[in-house]
N, C-alpha and C. Protein backbone atom coordinates (compact mmCIF):
# COMPACT_ATOMS: atom_id res chain seq x y z
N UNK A 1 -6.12 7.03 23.02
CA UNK A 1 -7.26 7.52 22.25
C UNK A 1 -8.01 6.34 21.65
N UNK A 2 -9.55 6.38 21.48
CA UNK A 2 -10.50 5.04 21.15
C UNK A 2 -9.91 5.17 19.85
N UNK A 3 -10.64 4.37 18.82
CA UNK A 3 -10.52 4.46 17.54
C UNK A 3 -11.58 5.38 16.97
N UNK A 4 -13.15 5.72 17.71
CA UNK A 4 -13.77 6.76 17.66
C UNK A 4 -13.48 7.90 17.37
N UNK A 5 -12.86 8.08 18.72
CA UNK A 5 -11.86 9.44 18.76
C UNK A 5 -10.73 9.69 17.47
N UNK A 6 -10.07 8.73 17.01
CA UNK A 6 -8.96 9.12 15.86
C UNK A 6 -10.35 9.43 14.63
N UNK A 7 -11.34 8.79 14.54
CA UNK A 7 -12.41 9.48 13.52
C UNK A 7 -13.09 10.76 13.77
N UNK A 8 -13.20 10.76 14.97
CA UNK A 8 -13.88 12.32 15.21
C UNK A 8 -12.69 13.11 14.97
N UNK A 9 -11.62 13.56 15.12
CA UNK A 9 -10.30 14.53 15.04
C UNK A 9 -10.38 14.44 13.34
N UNK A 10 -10.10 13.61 12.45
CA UNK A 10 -10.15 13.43 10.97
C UNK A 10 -11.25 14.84 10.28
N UNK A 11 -12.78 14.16 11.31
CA UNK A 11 -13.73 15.04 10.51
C UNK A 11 -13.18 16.10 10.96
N UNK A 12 -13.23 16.59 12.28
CA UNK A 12 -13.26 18.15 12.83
C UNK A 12 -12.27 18.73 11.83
N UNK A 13 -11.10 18.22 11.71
CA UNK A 13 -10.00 18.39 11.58
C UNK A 13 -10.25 18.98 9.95
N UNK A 14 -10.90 18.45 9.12
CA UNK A 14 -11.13 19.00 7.21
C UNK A 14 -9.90 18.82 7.09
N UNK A 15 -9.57 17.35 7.37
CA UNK A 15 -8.21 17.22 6.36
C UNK A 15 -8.17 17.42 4.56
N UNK A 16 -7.02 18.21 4.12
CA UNK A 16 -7.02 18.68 2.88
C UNK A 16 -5.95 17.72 2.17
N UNK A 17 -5.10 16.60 2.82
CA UNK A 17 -3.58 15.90 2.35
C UNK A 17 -4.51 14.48 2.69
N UNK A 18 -4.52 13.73 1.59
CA UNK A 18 -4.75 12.38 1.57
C UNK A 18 -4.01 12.08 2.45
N UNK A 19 -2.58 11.44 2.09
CA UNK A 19 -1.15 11.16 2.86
C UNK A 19 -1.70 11.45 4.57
N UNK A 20 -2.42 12.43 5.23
CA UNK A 20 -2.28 12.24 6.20
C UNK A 20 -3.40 11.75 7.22
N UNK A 21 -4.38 11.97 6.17
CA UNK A 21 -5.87 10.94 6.32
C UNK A 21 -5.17 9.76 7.01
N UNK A 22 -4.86 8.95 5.33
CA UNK A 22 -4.41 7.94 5.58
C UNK A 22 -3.17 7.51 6.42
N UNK A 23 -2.36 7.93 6.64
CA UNK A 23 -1.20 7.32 7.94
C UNK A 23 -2.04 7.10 9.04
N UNK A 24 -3.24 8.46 9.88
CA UNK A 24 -4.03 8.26 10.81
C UNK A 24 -5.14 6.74 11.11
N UNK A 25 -5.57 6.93 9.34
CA UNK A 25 -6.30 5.54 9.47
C UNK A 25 -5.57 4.08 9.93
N UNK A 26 -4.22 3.97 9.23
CA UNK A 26 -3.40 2.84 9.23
C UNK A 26 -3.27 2.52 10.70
N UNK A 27 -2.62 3.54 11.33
CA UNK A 27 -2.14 3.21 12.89
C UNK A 27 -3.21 3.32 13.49
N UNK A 28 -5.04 3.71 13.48
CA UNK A 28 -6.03 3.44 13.84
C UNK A 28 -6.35 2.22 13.72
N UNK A 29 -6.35 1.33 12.83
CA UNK A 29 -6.65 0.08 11.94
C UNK A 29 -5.99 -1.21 12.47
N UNK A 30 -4.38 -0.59 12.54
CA UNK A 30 -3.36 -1.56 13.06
C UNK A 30 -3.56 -1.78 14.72
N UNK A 31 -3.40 -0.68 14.98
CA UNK A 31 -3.63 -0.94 17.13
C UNK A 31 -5.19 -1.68 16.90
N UNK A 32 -6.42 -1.42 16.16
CA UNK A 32 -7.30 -1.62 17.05
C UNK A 32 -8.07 -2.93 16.03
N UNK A 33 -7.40 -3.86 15.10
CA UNK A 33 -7.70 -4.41 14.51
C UNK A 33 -9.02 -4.65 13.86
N UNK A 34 -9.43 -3.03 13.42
CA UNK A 34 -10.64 -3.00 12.86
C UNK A 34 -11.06 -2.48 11.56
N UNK A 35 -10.61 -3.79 10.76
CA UNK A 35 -10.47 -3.48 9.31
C UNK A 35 -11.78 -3.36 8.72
N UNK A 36 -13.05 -4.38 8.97
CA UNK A 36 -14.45 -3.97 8.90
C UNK A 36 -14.99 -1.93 9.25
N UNK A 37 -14.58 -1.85 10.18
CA UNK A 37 -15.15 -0.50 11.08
C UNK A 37 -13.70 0.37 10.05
N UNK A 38 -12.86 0.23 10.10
CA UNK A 38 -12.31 1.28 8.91
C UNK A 38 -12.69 1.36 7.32
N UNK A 39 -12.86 0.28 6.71
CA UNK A 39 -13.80 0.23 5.47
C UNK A 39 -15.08 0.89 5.61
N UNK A 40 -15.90 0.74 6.82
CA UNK A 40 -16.99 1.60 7.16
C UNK A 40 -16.70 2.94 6.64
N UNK A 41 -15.89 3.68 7.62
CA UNK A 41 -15.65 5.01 8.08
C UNK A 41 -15.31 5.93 6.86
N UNK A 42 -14.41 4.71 6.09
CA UNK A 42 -13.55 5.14 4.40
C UNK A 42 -14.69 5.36 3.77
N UNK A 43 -15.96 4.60 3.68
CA UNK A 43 -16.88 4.93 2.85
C UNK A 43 -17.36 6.14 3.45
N UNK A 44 -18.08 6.80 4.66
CA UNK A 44 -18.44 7.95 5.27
C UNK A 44 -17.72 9.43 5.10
N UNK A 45 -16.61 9.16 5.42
CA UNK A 45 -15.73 9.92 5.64
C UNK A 45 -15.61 10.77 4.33
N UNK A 46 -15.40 12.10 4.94
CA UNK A 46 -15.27 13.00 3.53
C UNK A 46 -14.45 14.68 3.29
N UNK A 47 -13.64 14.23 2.47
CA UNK A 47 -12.96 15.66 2.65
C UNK A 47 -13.02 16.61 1.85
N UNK A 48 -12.84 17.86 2.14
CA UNK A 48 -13.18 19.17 1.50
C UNK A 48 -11.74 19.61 1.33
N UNK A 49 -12.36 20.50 0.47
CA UNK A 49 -10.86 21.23 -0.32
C UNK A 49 -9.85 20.98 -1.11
N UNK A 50 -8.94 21.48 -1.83
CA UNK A 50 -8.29 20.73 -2.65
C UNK A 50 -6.87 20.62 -1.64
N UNK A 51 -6.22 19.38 -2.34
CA UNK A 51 -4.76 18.99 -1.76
C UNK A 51 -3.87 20.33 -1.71
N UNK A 52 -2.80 20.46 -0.65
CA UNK A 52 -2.53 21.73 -1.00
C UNK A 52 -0.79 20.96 -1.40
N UNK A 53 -0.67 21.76 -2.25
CA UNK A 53 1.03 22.16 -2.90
C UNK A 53 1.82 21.37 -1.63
N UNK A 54 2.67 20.63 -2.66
CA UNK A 54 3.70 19.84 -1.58
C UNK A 54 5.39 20.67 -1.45
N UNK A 55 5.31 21.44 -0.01
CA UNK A 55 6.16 21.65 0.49
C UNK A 55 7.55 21.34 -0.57
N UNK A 56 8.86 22.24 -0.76
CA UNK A 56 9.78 21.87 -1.26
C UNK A 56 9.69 20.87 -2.90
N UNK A 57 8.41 20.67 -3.15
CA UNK A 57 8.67 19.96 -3.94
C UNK A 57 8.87 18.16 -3.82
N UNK A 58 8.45 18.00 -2.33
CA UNK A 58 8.69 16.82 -2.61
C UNK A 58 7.48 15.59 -2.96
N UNK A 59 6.72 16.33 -3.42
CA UNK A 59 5.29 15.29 -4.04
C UNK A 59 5.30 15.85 -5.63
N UNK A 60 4.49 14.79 -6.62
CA UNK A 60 4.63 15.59 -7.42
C UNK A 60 3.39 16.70 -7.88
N UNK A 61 3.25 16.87 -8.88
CA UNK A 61 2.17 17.80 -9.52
C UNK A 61 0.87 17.49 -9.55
N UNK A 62 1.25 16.25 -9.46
CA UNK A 62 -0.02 15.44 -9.95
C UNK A 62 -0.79 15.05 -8.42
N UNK A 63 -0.13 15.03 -7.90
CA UNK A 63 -0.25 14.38 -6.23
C UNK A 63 -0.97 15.74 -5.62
N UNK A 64 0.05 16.93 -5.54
CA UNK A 64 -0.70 18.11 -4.81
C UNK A 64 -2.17 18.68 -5.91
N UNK A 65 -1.93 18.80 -7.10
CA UNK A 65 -3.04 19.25 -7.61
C UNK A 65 -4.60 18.11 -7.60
N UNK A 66 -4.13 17.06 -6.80
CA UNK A 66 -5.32 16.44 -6.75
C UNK A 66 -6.80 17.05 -6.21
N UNK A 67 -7.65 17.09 -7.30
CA UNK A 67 -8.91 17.72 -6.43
C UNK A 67 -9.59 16.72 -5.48
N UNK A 68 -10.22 16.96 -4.26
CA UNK A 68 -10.88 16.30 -3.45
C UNK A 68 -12.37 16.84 -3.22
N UNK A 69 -13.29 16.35 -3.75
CA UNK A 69 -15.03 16.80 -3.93
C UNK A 69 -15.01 16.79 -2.55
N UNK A 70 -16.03 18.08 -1.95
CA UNK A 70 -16.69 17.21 -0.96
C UNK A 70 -18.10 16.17 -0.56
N UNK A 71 -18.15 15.75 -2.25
CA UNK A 71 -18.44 14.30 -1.48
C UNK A 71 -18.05 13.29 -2.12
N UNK A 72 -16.71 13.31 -2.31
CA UNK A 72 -15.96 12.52 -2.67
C UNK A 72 -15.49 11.25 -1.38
N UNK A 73 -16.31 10.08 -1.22
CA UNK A 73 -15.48 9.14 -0.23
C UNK A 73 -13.97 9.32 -0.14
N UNK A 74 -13.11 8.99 0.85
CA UNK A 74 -11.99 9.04 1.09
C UNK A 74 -11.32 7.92 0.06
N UNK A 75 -11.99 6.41 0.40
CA UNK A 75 -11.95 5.67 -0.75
C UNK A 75 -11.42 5.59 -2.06
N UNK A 76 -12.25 6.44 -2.60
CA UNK A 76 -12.62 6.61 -4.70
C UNK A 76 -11.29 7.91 -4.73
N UNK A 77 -10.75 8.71 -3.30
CA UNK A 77 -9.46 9.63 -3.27
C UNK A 77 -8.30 8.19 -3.71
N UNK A 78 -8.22 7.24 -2.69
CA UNK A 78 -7.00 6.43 -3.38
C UNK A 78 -7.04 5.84 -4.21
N UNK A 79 -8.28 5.68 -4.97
CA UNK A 79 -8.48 4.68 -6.10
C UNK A 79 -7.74 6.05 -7.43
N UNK A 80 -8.48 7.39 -7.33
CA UNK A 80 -7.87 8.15 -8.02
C UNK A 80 -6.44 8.52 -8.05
N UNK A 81 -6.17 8.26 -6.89
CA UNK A 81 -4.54 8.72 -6.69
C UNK A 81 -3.92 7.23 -7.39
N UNK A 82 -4.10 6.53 -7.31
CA UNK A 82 -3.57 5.09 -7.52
C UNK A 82 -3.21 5.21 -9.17
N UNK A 83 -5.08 5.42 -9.86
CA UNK A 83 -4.57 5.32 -11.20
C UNK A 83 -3.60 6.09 -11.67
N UNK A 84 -3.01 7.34 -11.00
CA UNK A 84 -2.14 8.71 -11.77
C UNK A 84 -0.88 8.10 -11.46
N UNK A 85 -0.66 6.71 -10.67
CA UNK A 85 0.35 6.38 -10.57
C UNK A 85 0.95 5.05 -11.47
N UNK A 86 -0.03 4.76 -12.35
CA UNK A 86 0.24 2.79 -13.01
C UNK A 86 1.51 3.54 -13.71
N UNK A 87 2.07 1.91 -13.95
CA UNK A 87 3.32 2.11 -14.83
C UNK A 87 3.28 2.58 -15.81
N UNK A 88 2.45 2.83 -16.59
CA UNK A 88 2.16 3.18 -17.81
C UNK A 88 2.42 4.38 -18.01
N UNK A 89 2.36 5.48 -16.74
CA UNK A 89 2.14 6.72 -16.98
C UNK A 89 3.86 7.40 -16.95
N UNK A 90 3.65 8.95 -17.18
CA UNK A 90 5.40 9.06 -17.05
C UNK A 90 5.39 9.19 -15.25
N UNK A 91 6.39 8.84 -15.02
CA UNK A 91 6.94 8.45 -13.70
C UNK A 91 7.07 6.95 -13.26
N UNK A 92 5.94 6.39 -14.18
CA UNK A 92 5.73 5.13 -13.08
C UNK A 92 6.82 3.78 -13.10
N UNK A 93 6.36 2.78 -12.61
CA UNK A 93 7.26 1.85 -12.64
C UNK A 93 7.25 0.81 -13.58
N UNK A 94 8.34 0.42 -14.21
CA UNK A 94 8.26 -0.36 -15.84
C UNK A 94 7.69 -1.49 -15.53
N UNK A 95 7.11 -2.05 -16.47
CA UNK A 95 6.48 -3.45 -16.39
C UNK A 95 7.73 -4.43 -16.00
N UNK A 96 7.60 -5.82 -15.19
CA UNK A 96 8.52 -6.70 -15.32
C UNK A 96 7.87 -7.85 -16.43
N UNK A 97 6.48 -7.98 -16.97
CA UNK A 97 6.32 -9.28 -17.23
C UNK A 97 7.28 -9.14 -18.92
N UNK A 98 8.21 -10.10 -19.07
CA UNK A 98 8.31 -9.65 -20.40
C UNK A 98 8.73 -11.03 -20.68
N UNK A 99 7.76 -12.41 -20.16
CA UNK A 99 8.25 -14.32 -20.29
C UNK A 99 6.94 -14.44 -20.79
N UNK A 100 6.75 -15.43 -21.08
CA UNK A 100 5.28 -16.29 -21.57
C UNK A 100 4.81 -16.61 -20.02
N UNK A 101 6.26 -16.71 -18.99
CA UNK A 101 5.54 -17.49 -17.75
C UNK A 101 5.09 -16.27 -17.01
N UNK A 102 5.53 -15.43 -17.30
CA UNK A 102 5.13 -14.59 -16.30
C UNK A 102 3.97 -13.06 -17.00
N UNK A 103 3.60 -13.44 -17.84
CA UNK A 103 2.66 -13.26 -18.58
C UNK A 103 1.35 -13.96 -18.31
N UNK A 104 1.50 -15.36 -18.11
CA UNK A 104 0.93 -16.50 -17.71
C UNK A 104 0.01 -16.33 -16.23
N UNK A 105 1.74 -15.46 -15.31
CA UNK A 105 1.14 -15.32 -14.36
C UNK A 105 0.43 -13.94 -13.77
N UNK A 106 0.67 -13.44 -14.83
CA UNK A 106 -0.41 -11.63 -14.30
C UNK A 106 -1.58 -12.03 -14.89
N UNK A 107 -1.67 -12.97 -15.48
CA UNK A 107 -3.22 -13.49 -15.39
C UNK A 107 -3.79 -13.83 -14.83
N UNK A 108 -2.80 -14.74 -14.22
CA UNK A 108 -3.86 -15.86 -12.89
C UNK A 108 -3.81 -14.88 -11.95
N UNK A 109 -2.81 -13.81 -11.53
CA UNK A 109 -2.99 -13.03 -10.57
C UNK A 109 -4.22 -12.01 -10.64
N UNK A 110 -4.52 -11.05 -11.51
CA UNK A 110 -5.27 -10.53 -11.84
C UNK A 110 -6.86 -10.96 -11.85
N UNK A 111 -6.66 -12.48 -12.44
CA UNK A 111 -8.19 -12.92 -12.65
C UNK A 111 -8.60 -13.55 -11.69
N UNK A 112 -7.51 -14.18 -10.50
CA UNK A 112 -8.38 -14.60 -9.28
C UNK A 112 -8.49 -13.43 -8.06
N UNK A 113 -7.64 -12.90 -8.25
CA UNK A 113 -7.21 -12.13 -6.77
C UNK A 113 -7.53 -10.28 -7.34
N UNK A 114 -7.63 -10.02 -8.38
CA UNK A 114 -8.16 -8.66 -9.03
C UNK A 114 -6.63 -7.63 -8.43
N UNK A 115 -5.80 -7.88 -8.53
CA UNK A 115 -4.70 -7.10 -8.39
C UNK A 115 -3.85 -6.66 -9.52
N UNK A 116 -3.91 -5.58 -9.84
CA UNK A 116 -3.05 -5.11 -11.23
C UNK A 116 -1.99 -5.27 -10.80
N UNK A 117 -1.23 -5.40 -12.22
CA UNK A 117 0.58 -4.99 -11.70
C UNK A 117 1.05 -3.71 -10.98
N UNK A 118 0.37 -2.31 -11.38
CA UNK A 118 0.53 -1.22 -11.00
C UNK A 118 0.16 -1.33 -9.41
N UNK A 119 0.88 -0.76 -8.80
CA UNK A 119 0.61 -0.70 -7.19
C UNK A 119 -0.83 0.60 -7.39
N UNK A 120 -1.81 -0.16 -6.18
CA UNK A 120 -3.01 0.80 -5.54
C UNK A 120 -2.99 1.34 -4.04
N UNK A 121 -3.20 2.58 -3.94
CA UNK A 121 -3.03 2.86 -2.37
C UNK A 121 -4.12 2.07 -1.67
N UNK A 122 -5.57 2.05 -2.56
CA UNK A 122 -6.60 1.41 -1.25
C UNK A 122 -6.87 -0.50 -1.16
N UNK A 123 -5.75 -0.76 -1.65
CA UNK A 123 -5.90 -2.36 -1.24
C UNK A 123 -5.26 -2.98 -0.01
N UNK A 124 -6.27 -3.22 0.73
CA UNK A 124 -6.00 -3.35 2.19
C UNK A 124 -5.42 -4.90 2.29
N UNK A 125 -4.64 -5.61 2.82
CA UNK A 125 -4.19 -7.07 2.79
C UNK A 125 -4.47 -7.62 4.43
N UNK A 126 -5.13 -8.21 4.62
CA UNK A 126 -5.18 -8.86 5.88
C UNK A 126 -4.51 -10.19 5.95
N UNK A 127 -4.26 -11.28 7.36
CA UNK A 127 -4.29 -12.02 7.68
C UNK A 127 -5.21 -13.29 7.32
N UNK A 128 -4.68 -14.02 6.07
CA UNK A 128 -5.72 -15.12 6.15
C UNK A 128 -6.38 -15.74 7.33
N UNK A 129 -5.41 -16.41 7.88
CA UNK A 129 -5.83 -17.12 9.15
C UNK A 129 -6.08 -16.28 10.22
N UNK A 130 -6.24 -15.31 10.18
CA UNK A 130 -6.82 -13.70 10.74
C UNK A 130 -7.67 -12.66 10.19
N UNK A 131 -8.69 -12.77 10.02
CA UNK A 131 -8.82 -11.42 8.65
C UNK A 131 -9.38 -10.41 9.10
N UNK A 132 -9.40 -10.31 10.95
CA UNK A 132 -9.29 -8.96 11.46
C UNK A 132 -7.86 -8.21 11.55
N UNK A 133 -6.69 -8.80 11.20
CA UNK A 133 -5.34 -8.23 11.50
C UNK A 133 -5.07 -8.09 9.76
N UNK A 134 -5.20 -6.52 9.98
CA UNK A 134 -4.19 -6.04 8.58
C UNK A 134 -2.62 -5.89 8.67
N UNK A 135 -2.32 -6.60 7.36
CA UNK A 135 -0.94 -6.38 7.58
C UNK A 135 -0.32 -5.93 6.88
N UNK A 136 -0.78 -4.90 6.25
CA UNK A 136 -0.38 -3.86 4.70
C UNK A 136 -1.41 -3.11 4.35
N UNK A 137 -1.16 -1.96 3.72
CA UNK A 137 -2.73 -1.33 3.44
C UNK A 137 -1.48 -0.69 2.06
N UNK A 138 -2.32 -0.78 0.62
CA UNK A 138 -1.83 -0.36 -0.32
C UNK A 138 -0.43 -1.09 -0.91
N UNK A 139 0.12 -0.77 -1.80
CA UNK A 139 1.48 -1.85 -2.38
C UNK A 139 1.84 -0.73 -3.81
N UNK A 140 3.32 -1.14 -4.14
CA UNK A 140 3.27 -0.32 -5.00
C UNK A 140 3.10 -0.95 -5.84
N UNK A 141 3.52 -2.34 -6.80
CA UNK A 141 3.25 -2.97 -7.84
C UNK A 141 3.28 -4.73 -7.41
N UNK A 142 2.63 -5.17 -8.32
CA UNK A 142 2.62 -7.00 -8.40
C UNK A 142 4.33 -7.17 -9.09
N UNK A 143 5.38 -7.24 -8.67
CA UNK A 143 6.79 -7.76 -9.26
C UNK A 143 6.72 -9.52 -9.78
N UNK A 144 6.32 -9.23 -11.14
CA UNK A 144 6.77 -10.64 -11.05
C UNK A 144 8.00 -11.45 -11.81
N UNK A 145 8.45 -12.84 -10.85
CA UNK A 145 9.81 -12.93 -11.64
C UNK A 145 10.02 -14.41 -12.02
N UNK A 146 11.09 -14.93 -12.01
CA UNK A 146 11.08 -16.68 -13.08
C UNK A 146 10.52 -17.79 -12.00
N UNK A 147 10.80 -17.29 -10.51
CA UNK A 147 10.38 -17.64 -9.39
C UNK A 147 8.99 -17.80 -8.84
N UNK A 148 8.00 -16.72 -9.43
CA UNK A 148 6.66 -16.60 -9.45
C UNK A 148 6.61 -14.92 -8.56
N UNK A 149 5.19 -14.34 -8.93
CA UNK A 149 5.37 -13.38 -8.41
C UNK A 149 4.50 -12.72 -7.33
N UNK A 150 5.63 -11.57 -6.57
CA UNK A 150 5.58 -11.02 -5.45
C UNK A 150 4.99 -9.63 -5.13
N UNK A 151 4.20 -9.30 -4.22
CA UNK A 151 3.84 -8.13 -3.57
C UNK A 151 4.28 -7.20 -3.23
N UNK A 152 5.25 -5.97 -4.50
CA UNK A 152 5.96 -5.02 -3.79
C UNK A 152 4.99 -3.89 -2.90
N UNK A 153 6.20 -3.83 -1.67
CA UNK A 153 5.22 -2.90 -0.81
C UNK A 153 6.64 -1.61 -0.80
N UNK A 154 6.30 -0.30 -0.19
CA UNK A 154 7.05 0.41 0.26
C UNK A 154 6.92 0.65 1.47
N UNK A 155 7.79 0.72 2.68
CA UNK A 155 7.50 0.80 3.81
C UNK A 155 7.25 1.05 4.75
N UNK A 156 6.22 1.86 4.33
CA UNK A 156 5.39 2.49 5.07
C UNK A 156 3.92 2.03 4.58
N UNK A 157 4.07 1.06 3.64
CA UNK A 157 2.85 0.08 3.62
C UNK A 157 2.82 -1.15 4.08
N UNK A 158 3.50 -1.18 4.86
CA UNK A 158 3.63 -2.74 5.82
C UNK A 158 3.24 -1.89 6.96
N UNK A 159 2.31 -2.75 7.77
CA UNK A 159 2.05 -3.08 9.37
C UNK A 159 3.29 -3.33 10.08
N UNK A 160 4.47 -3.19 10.14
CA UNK A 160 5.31 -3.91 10.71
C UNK A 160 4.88 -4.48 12.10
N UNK A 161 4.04 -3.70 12.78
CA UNK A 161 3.99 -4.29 14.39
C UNK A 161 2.99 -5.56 14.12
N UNK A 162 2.75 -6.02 13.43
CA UNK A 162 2.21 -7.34 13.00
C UNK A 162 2.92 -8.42 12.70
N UNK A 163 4.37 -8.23 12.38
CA UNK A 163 5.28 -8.93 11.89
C UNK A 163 6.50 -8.89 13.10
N UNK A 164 5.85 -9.55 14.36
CA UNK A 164 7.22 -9.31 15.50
C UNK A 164 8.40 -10.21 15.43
N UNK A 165 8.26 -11.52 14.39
CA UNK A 165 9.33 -12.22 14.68
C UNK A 165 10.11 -11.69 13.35
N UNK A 166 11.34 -11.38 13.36
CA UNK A 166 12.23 -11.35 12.52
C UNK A 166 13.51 -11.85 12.39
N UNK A 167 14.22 -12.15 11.64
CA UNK A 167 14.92 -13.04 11.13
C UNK A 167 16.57 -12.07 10.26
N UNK A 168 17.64 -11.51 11.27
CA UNK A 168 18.32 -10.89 10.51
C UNK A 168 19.28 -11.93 9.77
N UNK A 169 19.42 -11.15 8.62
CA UNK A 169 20.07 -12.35 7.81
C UNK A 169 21.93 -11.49 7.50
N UNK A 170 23.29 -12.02 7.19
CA UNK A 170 24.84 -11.59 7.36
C UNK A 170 23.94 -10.25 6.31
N UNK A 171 25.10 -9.26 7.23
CA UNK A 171 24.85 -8.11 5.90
C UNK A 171 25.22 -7.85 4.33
N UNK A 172 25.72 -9.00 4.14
CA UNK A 172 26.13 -9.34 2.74
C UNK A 172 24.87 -9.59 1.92
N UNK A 173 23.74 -10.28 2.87
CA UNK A 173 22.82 -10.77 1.77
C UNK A 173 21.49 -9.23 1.64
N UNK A 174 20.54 -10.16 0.66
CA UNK A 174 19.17 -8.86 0.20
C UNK A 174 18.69 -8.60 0.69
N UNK A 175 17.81 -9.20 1.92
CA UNK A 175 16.93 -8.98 2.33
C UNK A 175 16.92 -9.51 4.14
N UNK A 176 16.10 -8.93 5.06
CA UNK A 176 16.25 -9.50 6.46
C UNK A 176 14.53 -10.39 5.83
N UNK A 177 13.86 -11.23 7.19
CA UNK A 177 13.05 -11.90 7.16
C UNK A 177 12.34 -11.39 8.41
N UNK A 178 10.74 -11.13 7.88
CA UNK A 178 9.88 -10.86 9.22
C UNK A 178 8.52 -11.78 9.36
N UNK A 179 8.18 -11.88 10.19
CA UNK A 179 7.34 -13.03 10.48
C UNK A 179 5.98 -12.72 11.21
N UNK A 180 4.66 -12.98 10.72
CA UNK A 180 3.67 -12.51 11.40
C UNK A 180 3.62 -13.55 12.35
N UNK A 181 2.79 -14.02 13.05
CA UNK A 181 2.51 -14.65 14.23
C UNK A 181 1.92 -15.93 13.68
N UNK A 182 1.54 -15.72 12.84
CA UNK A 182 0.51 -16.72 11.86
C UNK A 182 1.74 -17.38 10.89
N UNK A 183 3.02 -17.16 10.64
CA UNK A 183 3.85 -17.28 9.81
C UNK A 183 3.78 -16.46 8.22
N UNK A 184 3.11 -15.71 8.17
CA UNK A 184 3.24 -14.75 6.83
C UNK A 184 4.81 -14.10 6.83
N UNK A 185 5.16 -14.46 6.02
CA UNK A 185 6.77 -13.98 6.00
C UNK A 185 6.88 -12.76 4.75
N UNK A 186 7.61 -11.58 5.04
CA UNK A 186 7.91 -10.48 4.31
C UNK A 186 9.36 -10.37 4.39
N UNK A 187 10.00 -9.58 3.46
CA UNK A 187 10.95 -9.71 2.91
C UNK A 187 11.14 -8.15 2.91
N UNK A 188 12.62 -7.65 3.96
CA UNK A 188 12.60 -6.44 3.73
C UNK A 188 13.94 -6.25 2.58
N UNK A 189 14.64 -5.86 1.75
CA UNK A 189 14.90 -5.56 1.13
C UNK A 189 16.15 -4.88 2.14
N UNK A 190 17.37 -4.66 1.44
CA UNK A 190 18.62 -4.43 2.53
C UNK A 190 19.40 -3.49 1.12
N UNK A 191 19.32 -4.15 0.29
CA UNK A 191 20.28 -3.20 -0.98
C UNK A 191 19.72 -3.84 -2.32
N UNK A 192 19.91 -2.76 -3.23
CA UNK A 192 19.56 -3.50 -4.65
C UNK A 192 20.11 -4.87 -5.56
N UNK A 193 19.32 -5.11 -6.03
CA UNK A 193 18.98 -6.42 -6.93
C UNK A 193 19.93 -5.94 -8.45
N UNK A 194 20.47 -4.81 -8.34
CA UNK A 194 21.00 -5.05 -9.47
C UNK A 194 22.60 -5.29 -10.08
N UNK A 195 22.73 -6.12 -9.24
CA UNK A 195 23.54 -6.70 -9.59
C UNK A 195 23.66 -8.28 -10.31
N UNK A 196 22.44 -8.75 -10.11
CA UNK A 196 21.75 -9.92 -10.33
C UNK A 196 21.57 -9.99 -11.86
N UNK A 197 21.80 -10.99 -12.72
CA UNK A 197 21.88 -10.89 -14.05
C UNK A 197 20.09 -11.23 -14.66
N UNK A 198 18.90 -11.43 -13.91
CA UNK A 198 17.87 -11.77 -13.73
C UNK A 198 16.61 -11.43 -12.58
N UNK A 199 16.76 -9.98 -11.77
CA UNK A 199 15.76 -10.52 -10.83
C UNK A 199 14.46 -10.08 -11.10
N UNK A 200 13.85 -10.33 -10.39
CA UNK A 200 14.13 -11.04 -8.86
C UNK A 200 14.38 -12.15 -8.89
């Protein structure tokens, strides 16, 4: 299927579930490395109806009762979904900065690169030395630690087919190692950090 075609099925289609907008866009985006022409489409693109009730319970309240205008960009949908999620709110995820250094550094992060600590669904991450190849779309929070800080993603916000070289590491340790082509290295996570008297 073109990448046309995955946009024409979207409209016909009056998708009512963000969540499935977006998975369609990602693997549109990722095969056809057209992060320009999907920022397009995100601005065009528009859905009707409200989110419907998540099955079993497994979204929350806040997620299914999301209203969607119809002419609400698809866009200003994850920017809204994003804010119902900052740490701040109940559910979300606790702040880590609690150093002078790393206080220090949600500044410099924030004031050059405009990334809150709270994870956003619509921040798209490309390939420097590429910046037609996305290699993440959304993150859940900026983690930062004594080390300096990192880009949590969940995973299903990584590109993985962008990242073919990988690196398994003994199963004793945290994390395996994946490698874009360009050398961007991600860090998958294998078991928790808390055992660590400090992390990350």
């Amino acid at each position: 299927a073109s990448f046309e075609g995955v946009l024409d099925s979207l409209r016909q289609a009056h998708l009512t579930e963000v969540f499935a907008a977006k998975d369609q866009l990602i693997r549109a985006c990722t095969s056809f490395r057209a992060h320009c022409t999907v920022m397009g489409a995100l601005t065009n693109l528009r859905m009707k109806g409200r989110a419907k009730r998540a099955a079993e319970g497994s979204r929350s309240d806040a997620d299914s009762d999301l209203e969607l205008d119809d002419d609400l960009p698809l866009e200003e949908v994850f920017k809204q979904h994003a804010v119902q999620q900052r740490p701040d709110r109940p559910g979300g995820l606790p702040s880590t900065v609690d150093s002078w250094n790393r206080e220090r550094d949600r500044q410099r992060i924030e004031g050059k690169y405009g990334f809150l600590e709270c994870g956003h669904e619509d921040k798209i991450f490309l390939d420097p030395s590429e910046p037609g190849v996305v290699v993440g779309w959304g993150y859940e929070r900026i983690l930062y630690g004594d080390h300096g800080p990192y880009v949590e993603f969940r995973h299903e916000h990584v590109c993985w087919v962008m990242f073919p070289n990988i690196k398994r590491r003994p199963k004793w340790t945290y994390y395996d190692e994946h490698y874009t082509v360009s050398g961007i290295k991600a860090y998958e996570q294998k078991k928790t950090v808390g055992d660590k008297p400090n992390p990350p």
